[in-house]
PDB file of N, CA and C in Angstrom:
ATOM      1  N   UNK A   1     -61.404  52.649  17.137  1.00  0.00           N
ATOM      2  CA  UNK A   1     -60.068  53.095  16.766  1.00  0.00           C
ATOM      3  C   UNK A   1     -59.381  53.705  17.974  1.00  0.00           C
ATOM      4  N   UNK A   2     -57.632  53.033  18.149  1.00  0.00           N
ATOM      5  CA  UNK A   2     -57.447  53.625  19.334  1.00  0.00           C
ATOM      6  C   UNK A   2     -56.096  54.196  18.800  1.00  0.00           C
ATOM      7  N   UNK A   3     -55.652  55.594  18.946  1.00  0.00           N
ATOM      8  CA  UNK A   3     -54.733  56.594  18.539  1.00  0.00           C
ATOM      9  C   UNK A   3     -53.617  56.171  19.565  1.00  0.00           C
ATOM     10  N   UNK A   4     -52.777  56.047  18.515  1.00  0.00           N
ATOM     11  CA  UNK A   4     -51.708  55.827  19.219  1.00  0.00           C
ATOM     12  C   UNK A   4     -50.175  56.991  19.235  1.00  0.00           C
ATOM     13  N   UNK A   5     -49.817  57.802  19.838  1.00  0.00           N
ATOM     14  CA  UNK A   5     -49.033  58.983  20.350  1.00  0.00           C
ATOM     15  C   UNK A   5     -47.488  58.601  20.375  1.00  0.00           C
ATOM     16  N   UNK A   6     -46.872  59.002  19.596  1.00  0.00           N
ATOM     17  CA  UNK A   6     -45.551  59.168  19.669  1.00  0.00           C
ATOM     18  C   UNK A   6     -44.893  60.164  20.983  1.00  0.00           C
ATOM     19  N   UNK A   7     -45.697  60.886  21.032  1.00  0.00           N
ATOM     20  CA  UNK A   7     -45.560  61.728  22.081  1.00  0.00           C
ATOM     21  C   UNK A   7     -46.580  62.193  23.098  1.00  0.00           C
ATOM     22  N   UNK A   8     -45.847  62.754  24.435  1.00  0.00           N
ATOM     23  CA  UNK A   8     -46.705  62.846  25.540  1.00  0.00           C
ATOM     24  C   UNK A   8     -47.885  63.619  25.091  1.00  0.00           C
ATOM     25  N   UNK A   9     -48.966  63.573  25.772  1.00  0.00           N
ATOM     26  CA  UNK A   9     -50.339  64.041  26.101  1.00  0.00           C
ATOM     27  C   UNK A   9     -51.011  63.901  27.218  1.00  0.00           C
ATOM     28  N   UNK A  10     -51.545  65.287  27.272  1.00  0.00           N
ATOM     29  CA  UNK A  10     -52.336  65.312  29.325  1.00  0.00           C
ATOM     30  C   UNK A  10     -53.635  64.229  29.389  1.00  0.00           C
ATOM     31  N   UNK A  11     -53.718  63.984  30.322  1.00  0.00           N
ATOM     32  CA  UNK A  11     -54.754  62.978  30.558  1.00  0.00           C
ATOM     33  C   UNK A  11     -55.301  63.353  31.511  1.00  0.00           C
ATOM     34  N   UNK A  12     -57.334  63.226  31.170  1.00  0.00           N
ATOM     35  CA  UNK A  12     -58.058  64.189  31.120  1.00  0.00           C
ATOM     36  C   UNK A  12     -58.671  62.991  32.973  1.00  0.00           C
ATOM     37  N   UNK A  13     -58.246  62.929  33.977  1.00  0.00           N
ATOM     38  CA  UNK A  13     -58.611  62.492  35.037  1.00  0.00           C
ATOM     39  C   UNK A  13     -59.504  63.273  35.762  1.00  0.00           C
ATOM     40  N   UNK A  14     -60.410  62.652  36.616  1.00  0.00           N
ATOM     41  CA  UNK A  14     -61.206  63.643  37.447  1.00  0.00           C
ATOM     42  C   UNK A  14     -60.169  64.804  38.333  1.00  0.00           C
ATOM     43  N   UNK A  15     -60.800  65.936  38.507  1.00  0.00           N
ATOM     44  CA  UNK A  15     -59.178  66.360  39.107  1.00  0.00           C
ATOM     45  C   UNK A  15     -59.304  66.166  40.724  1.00  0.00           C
ATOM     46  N   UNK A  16     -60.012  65.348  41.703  1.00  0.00           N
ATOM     47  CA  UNK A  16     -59.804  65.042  42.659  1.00  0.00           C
ATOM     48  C   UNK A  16     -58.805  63.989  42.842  1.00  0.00           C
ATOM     49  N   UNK A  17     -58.518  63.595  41.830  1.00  0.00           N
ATOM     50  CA  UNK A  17     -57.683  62.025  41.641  1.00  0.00           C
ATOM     51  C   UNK A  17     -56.130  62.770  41.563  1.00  0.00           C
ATOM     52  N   UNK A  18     -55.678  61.835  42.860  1.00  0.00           N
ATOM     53  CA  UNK A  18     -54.312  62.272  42.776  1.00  0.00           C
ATOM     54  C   UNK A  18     -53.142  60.935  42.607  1.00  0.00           C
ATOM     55  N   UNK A  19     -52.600  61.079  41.252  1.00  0.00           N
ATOM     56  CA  UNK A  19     -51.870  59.902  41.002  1.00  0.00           C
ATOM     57  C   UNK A  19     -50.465  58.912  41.559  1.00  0.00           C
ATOM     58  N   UNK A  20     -50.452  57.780  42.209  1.00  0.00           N
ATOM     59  CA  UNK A  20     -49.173  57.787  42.634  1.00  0.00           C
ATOM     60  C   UNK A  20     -48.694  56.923  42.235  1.00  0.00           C
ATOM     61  N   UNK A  21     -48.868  56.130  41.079  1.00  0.00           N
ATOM     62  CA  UNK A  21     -48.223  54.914  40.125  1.00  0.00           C
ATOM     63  C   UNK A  21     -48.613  55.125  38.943  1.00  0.00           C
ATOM     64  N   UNK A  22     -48.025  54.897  38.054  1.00  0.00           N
ATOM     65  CA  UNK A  22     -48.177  54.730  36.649  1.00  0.00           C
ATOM     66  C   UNK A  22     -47.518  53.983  35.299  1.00  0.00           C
ATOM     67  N   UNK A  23     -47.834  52.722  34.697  1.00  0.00           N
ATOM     68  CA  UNK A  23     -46.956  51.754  34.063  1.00  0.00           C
ATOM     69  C   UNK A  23     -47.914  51.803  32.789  1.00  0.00           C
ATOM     70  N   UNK A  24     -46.853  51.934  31.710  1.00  0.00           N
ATOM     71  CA  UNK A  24     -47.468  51.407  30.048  1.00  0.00           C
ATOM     72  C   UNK A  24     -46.783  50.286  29.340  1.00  0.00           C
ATOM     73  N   UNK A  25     -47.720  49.841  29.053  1.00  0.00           N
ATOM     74  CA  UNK A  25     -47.932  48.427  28.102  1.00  0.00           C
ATOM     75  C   UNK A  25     -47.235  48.728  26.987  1.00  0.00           C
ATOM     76  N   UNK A  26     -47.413  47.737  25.993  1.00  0.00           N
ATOM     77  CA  UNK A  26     -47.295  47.779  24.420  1.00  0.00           C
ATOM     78  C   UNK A  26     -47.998  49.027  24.189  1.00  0.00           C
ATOM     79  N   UNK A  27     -49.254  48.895  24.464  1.00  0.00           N
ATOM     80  CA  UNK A  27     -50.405  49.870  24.002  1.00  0.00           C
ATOM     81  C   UNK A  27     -51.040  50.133  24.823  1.00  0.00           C
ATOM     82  N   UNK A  28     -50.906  50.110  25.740  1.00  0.00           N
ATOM     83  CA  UNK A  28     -52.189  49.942  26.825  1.00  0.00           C
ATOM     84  C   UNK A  28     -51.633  50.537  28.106  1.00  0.00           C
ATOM     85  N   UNK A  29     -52.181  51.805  29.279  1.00  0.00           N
ATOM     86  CA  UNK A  29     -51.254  52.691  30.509  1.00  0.00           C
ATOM     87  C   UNK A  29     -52.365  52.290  31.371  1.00  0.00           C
ATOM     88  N   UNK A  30     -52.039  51.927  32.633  1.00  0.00           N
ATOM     89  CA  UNK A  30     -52.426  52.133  33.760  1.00  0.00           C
ATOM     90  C   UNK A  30     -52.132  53.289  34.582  1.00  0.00           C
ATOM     91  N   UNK A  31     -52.840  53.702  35.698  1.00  0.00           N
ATOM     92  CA  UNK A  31     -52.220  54.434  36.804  1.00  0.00           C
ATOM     93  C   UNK A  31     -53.344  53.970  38.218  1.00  0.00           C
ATOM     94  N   UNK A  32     -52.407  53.927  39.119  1.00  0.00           N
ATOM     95  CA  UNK A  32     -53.522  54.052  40.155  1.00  0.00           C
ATOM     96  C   UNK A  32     -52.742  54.982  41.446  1.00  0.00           C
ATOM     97  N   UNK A  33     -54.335  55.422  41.661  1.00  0.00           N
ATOM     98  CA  UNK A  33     -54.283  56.344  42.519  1.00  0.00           C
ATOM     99  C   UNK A  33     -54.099  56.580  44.267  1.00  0.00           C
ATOM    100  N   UNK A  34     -54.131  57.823  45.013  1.00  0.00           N
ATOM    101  CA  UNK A  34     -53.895  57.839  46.449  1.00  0.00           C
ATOM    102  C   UNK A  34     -54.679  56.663  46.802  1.00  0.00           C
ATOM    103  N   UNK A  35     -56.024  56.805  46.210  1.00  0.00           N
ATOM    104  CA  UNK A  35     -57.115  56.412  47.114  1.00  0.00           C
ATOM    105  C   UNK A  35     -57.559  54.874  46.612  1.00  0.00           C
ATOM    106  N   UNK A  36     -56.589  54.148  45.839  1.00  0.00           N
ATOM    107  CA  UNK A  36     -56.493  52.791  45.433  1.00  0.00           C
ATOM    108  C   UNK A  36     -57.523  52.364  44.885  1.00  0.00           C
ATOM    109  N   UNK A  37     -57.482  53.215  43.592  1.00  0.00           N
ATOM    110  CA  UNK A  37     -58.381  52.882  42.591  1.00  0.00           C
ATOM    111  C   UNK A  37     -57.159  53.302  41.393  1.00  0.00           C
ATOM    112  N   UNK A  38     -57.736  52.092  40.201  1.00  0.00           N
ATOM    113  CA  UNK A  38     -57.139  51.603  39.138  1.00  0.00           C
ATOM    114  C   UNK A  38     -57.597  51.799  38.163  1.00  0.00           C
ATOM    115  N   UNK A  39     -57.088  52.785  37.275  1.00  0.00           N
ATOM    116  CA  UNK A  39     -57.847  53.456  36.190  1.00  0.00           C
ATOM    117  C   UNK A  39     -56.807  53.039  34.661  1.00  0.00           C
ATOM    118  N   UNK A  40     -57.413  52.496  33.699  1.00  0.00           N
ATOM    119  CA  UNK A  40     -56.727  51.858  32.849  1.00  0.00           C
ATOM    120  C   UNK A  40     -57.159  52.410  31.189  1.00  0.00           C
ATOM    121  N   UNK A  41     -56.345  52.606  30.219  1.00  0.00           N
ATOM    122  CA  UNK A  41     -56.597  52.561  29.036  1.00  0.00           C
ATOM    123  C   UNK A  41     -56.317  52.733  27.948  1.00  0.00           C
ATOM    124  N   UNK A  42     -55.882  52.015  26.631  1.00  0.00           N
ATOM    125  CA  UNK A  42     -55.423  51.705  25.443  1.00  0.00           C
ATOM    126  C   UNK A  42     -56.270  50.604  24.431  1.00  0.00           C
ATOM    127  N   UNK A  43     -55.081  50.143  24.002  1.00  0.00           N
ATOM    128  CA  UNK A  43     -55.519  48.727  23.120  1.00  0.00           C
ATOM    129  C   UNK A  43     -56.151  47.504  24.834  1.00  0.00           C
ATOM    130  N   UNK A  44     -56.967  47.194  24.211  1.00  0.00           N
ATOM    131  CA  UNK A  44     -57.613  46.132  25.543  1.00  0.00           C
ATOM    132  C   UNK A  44     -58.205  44.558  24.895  1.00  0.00           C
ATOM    133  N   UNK A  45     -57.283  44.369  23.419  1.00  0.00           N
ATOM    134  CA  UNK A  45     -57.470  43.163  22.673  1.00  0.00           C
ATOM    135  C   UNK A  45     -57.847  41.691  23.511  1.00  0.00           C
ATOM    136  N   UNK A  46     -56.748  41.948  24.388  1.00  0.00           N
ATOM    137  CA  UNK A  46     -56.772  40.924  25.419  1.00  0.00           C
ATOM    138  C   UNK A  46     -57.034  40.448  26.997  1.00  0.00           C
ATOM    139  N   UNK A  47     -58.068  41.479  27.093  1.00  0.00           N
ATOM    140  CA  UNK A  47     -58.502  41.886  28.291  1.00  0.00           C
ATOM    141  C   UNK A  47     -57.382  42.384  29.318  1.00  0.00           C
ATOM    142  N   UNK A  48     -56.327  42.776  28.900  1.00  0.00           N
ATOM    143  CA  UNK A  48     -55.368  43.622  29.471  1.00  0.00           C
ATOM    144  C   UNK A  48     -55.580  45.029  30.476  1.00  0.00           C
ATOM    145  N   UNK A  49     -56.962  45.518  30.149  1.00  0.00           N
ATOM    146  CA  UNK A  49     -57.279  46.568  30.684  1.00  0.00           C
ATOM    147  C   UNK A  49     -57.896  46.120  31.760  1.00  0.00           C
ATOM    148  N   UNK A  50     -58.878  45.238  32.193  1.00  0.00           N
ATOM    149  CA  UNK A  50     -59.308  44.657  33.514  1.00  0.00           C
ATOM    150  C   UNK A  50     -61.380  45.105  33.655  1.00  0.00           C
ATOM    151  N   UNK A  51     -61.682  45.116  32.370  1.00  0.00           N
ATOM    152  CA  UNK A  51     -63.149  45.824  32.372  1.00  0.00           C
ATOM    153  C   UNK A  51     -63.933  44.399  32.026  1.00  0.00           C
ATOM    154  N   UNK A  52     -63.573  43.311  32.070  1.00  0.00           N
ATOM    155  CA  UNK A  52     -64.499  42.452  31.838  1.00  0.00           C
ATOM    156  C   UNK A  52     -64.764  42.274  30.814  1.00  0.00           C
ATOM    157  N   UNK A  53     -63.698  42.842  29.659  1.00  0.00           N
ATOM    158  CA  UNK A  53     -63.889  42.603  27.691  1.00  0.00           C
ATOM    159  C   UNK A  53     -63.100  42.646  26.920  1.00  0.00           C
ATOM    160  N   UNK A  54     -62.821  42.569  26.145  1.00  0.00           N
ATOM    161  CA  UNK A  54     -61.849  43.130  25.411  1.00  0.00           C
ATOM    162  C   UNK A  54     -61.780  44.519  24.427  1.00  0.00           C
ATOM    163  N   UNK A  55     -62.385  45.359  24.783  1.00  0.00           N
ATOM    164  CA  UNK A  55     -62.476  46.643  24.542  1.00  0.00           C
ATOM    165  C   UNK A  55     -61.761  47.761  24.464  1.00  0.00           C
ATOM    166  N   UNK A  56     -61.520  48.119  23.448  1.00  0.00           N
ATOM    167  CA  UNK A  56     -60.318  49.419  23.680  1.00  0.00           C
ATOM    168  C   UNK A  56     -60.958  50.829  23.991  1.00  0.00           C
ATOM    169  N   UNK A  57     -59.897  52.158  24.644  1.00  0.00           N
ATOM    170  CA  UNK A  57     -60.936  52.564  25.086  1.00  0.00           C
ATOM    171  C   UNK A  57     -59.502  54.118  25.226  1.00  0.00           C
ATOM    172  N   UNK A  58     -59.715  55.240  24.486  1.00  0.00           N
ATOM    173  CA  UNK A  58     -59.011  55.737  24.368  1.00  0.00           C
ATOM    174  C   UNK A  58     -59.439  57.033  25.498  1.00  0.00           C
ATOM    175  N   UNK A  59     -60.238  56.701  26.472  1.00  0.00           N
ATOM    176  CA  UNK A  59     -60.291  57.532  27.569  1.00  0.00           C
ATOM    177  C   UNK A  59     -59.875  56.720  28.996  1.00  0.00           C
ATOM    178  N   UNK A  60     -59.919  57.266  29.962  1.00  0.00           N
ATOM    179  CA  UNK A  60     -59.188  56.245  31.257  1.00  0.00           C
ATOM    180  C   UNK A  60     -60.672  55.920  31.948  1.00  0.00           C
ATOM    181  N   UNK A  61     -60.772  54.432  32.009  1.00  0.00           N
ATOM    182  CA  UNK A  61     -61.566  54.218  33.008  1.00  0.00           C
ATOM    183  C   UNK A  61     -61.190  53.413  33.953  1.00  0.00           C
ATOM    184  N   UNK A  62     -62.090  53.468  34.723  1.00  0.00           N
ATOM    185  CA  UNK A  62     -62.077  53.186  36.698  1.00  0.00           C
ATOM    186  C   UNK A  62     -62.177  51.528  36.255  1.00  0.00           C
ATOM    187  N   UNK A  63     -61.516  50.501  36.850  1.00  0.00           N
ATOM    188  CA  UNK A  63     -61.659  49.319  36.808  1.00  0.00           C
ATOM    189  C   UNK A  63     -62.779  48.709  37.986  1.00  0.00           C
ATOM    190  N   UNK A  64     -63.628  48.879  37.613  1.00  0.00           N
ATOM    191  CA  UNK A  64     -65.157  48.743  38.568  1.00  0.00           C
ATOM    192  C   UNK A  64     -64.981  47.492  39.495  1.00  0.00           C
ATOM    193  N   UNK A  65     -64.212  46.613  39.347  1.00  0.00           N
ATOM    194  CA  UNK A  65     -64.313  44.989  39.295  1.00  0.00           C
ATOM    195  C   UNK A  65     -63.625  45.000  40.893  1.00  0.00           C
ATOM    196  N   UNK A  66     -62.506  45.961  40.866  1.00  0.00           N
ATOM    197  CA  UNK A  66     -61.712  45.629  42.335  1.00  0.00           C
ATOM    198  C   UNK A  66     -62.554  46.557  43.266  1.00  0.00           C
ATOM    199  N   UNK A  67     -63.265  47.504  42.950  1.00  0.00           N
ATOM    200  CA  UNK A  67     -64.132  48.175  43.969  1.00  0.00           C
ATOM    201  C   UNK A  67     -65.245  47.472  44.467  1.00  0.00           C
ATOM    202  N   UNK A  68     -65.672  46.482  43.384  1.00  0.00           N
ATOM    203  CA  UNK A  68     -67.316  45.674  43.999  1.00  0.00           C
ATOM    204  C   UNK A  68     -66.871  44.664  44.777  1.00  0.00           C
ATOM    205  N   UNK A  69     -65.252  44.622  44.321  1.00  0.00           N
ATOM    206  CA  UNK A  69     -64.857  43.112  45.388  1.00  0.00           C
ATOM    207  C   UNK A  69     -64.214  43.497  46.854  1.00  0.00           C
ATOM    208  N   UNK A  70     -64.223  44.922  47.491  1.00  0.00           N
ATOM    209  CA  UNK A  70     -63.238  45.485  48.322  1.00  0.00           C
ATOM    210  C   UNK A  70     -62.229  45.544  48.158  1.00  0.00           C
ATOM    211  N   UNK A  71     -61.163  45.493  46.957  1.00  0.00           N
ATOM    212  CA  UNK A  71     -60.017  45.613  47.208  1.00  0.00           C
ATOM    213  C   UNK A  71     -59.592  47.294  46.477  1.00  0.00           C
ATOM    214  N   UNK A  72     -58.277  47.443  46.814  1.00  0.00           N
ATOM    215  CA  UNK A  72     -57.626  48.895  46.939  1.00  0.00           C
ATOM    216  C   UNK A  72     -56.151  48.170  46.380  1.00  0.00           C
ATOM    217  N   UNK A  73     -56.704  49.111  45.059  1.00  0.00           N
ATOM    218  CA  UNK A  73     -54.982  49.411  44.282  1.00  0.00           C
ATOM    219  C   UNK A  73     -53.339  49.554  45.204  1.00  0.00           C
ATOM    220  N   UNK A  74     -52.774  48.683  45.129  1.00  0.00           N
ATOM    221  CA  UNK A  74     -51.606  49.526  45.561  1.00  0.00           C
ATOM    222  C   UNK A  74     -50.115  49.884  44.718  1.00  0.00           C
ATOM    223  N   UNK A  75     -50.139  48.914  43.825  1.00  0.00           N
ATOM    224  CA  UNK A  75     -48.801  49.041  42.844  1.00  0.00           C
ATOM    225  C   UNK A  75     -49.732  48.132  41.177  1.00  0.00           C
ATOM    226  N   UNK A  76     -49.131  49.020  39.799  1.00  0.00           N
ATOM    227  CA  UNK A  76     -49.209  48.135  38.779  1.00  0.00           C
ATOM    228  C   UNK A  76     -48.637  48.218  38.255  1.00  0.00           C
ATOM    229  N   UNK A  77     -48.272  46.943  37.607  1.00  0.00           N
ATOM    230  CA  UNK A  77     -47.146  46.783  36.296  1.00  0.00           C
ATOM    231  C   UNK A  77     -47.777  46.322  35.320  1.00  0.00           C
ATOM    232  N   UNK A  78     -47.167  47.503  33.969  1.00  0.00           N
ATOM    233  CA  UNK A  78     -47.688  46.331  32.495  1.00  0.00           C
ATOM    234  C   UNK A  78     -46.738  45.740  31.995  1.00  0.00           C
ATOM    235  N   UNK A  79     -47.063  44.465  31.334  1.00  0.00           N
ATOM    236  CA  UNK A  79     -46.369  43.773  30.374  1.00  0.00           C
ATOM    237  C   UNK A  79     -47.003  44.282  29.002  1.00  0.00           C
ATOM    238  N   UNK A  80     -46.391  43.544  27.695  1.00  0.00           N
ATOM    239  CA  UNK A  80     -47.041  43.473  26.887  1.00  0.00           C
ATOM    240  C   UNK A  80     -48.255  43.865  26.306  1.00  0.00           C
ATOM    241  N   UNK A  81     -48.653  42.565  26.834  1.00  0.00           N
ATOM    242  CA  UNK A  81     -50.178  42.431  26.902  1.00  0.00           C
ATOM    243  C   UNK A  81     -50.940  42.080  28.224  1.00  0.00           C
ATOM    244  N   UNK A  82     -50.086  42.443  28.854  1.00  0.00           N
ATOM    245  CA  UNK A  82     -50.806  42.154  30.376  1.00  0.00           C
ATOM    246  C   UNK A  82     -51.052  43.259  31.366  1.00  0.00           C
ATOM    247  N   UNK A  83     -51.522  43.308  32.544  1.00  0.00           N
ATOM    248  CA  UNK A  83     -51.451  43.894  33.598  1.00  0.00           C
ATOM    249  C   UNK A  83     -51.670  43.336  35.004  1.00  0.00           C
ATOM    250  N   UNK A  84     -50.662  43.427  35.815  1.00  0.00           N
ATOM    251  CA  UNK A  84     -50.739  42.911  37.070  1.00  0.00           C
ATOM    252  C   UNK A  84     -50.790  44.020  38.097  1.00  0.00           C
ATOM    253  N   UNK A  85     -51.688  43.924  39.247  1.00  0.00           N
ATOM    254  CA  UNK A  85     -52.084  44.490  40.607  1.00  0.00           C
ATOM    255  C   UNK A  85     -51.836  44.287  41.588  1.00  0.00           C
ATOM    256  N   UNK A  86     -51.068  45.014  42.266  1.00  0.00           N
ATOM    257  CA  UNK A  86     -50.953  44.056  43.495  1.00  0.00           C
ATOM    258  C   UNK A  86     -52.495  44.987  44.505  1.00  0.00           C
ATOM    259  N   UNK A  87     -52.588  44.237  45.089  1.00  0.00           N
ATOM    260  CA  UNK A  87     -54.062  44.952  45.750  1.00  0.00           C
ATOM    261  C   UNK A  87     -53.887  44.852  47.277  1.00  0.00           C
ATOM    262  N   UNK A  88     -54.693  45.390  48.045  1.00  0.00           N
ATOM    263  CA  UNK A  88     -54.840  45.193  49.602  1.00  0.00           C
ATOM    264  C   UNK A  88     -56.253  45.152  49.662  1.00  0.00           C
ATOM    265  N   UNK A  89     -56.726  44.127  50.488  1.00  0.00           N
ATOM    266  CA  UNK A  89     -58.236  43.322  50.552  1.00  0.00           C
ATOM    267  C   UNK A  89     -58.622  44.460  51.549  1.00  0.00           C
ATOM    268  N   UNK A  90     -59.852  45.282  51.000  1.00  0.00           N
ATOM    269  CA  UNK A  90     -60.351  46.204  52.738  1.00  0.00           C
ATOM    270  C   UNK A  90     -61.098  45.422  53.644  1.00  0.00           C
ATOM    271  N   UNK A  91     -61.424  45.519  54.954  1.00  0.00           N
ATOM    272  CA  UNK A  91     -61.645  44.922  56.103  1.00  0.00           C
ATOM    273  C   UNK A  91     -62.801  44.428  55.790  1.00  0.00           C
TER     274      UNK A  91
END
């Protein structure tokens, strides 16, 4: 079950994480951070969230997938049901 908020609520991030983008879906918020990591979470029906499932997930998690591949968050946008990244490949 994923709660859905008419209104704002704090979001419980590590507090070393300092945020500098942030886009919401239908149901579903991204943000990514200084240090270009992409932390995602809502409705994830359609693999919209980027975890490898379709899993909903009413806490924020780290999208593991662009860290094992070297890349670094730099801008996201949601659609709908989507989410797009733009990324920078590390060396």
């Amino acid at each position: 079950f994923i709660s859905i908020q008419a209104f704002p609520a704090l979001l419980d991030l590590p507090q070393d994480l300092e945020v500098s983008g942030v886009s919401c879906g239908s149901r579903h918020t991204a943000v990514v951070t200084r240090g270009g990591e992409l932390y995602t979470w809502g409705w994830g029906k359609y693999g919209q969230l980027g975890h490898g499932d379709s899993a909903s997930s009413d806490q924020a998690r780290r999208v593991e997938h662009l860290v094992s591949e070297g890349l670094r968050a730099q801008e996201v946008v949601c659609g709908p049901w989507t989410t797009y990244v733009r990324v920078l490949e590390l060396g």
